[in-house]
N, C-alpha and C. Protein backbone atom coordinates (compact mmCIF):
# COMPACT_ATOMS: atom_id res chain seq x y z
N UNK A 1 23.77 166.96 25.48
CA UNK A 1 23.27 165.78 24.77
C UNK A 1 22.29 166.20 23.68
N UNK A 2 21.39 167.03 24.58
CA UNK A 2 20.40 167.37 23.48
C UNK A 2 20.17 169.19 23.09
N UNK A 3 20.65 169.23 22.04
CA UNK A 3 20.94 170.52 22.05
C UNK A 3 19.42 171.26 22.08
N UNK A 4 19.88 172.64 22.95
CA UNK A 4 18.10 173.22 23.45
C UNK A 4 17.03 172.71 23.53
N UNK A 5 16.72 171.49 23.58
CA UNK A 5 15.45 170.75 24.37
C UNK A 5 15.91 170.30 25.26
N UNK A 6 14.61 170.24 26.04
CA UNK A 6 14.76 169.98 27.38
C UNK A 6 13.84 168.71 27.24
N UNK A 7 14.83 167.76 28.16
CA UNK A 7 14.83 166.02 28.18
C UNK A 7 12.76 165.86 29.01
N UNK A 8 12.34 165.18 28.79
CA UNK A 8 11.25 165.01 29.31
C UNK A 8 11.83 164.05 30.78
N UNK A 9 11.53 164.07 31.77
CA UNK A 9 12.09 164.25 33.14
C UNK A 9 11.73 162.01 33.04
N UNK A 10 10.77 162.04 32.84
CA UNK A 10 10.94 160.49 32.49
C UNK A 10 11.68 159.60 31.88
N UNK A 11 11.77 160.82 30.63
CA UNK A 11 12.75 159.96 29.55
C UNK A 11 13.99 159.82 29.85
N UNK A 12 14.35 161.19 30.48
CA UNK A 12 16.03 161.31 30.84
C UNK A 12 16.28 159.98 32.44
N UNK A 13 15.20 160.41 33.09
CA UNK A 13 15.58 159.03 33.95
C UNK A 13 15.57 157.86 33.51
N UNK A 14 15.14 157.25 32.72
CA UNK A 14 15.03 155.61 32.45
C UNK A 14 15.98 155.92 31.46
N UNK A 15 16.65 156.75 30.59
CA UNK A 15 17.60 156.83 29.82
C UNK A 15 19.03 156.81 30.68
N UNK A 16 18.91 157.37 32.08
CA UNK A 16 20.27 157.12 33.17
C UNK A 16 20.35 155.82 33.31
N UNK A 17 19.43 155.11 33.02
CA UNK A 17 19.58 154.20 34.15
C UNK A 17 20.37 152.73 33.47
N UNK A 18 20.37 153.11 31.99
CA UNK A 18 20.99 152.45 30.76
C UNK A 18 21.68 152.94 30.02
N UNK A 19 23.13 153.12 30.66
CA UNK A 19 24.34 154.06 30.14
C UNK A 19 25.02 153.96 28.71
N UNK A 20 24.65 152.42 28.12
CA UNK A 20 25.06 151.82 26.85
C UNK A 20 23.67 152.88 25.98
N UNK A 21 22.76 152.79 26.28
CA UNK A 21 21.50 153.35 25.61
C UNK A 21 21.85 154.92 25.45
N UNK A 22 22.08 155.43 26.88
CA UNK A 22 22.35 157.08 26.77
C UNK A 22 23.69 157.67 25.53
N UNK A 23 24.60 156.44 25.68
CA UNK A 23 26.00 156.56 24.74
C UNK A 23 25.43 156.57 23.02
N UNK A 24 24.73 155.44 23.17
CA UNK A 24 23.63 155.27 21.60
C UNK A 24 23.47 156.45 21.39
N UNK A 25 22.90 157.37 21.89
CA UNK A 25 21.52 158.26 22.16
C UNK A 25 22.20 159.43 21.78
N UNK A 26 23.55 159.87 22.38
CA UNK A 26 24.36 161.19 21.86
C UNK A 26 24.67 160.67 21.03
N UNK A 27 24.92 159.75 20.56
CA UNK A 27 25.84 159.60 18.95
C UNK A 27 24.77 159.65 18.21
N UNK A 28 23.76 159.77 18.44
CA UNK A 28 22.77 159.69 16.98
C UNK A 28 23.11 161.63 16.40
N UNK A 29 22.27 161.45 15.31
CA UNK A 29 22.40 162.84 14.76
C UNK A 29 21.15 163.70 15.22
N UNK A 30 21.52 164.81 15.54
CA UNK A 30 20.77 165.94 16.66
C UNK A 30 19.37 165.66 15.83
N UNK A 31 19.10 165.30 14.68
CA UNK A 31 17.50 165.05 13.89
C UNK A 31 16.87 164.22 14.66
N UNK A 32 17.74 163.19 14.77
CA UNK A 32 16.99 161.83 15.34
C UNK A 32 17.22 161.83 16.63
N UNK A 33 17.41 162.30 17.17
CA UNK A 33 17.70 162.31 18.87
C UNK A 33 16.21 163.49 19.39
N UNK A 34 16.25 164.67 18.40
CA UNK A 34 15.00 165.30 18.41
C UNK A 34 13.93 164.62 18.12
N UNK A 35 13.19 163.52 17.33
CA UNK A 35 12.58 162.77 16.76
C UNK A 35 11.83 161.94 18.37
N UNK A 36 13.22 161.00 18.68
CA UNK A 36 13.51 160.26 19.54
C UNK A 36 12.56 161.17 21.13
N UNK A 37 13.00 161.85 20.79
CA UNK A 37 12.58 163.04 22.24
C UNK A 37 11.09 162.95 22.26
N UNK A 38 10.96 163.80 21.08
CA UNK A 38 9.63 164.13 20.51
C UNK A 38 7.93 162.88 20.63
N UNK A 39 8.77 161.84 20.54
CA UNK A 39 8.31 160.69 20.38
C UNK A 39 8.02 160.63 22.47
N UNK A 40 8.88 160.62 23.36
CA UNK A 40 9.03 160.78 24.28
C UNK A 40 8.11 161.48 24.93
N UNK A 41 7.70 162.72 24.94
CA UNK A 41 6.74 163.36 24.93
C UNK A 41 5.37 162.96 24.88
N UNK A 42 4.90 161.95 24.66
CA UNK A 42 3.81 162.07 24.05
C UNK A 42 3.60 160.59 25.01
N UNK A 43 4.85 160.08 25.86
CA UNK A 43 4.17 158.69 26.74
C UNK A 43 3.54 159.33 28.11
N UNK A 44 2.39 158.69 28.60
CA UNK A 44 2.23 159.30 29.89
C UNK A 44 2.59 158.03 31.10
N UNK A 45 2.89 157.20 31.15
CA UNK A 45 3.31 156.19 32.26
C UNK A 45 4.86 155.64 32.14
N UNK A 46 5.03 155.34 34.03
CA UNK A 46 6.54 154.87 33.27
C UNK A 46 6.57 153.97 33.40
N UNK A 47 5.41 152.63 32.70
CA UNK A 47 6.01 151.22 32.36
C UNK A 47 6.19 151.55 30.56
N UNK A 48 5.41 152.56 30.35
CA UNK A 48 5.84 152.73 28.95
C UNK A 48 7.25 153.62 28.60
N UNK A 49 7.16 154.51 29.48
CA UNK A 49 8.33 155.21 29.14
C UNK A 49 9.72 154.26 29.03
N UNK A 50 9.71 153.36 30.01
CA UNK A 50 10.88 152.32 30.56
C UNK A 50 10.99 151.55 28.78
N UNK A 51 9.94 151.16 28.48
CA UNK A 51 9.49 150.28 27.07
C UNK A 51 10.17 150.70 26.10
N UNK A 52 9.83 152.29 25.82
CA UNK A 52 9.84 153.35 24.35
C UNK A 52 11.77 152.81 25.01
N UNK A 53 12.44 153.71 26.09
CA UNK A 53 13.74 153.85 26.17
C UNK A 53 14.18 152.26 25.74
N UNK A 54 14.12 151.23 26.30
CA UNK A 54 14.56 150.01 26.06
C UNK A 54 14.55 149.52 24.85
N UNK A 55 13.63 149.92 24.19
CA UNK A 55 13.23 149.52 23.21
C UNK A 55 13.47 150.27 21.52
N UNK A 56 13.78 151.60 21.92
CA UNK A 56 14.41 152.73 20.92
C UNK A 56 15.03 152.51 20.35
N UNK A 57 16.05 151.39 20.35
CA UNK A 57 16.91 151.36 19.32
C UNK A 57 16.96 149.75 18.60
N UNK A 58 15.58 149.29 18.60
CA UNK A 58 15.15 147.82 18.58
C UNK A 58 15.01 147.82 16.81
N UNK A 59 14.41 148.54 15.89
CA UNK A 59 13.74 149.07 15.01
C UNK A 59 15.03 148.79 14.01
N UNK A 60 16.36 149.85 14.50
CA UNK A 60 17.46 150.04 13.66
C UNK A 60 18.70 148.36 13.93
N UNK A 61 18.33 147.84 14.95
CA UNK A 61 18.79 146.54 15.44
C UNK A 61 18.64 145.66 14.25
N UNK A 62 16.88 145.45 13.47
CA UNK A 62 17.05 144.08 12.22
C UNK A 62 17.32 144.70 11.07
């Protein structure tokens, strides 16, 4: 999915758990999926982590 990074163990779970989201998520281009990650990194709870994933592709939605 993500070429040589390694998924932040939060992100990749709340990203399983929304299979339409994970499908999003490989089709983006390896920039923005790194971006996406990167961004990931930097939550420390998982009512936020659950948020950032749910919410990741809200931005490119309007």
């Amino acid at each position: 999915m993500v070429e040589n990074v390694e998924l932040p163990v939060g992100f990749a779970f709340e990203l399983a758990k929304h299979s339409d989201l994970m499908t999003q998520f490989a089709g983006l281009p390896q920039e923005k999926r790194d971006s996406i990650v990167e961004g990931a990194r930097h939550i420390t709870s998982k009512n936020e982590m659950r948020r950032y994933v749910e919410n990741m592709f809200q931005e490119s939605a309007r």
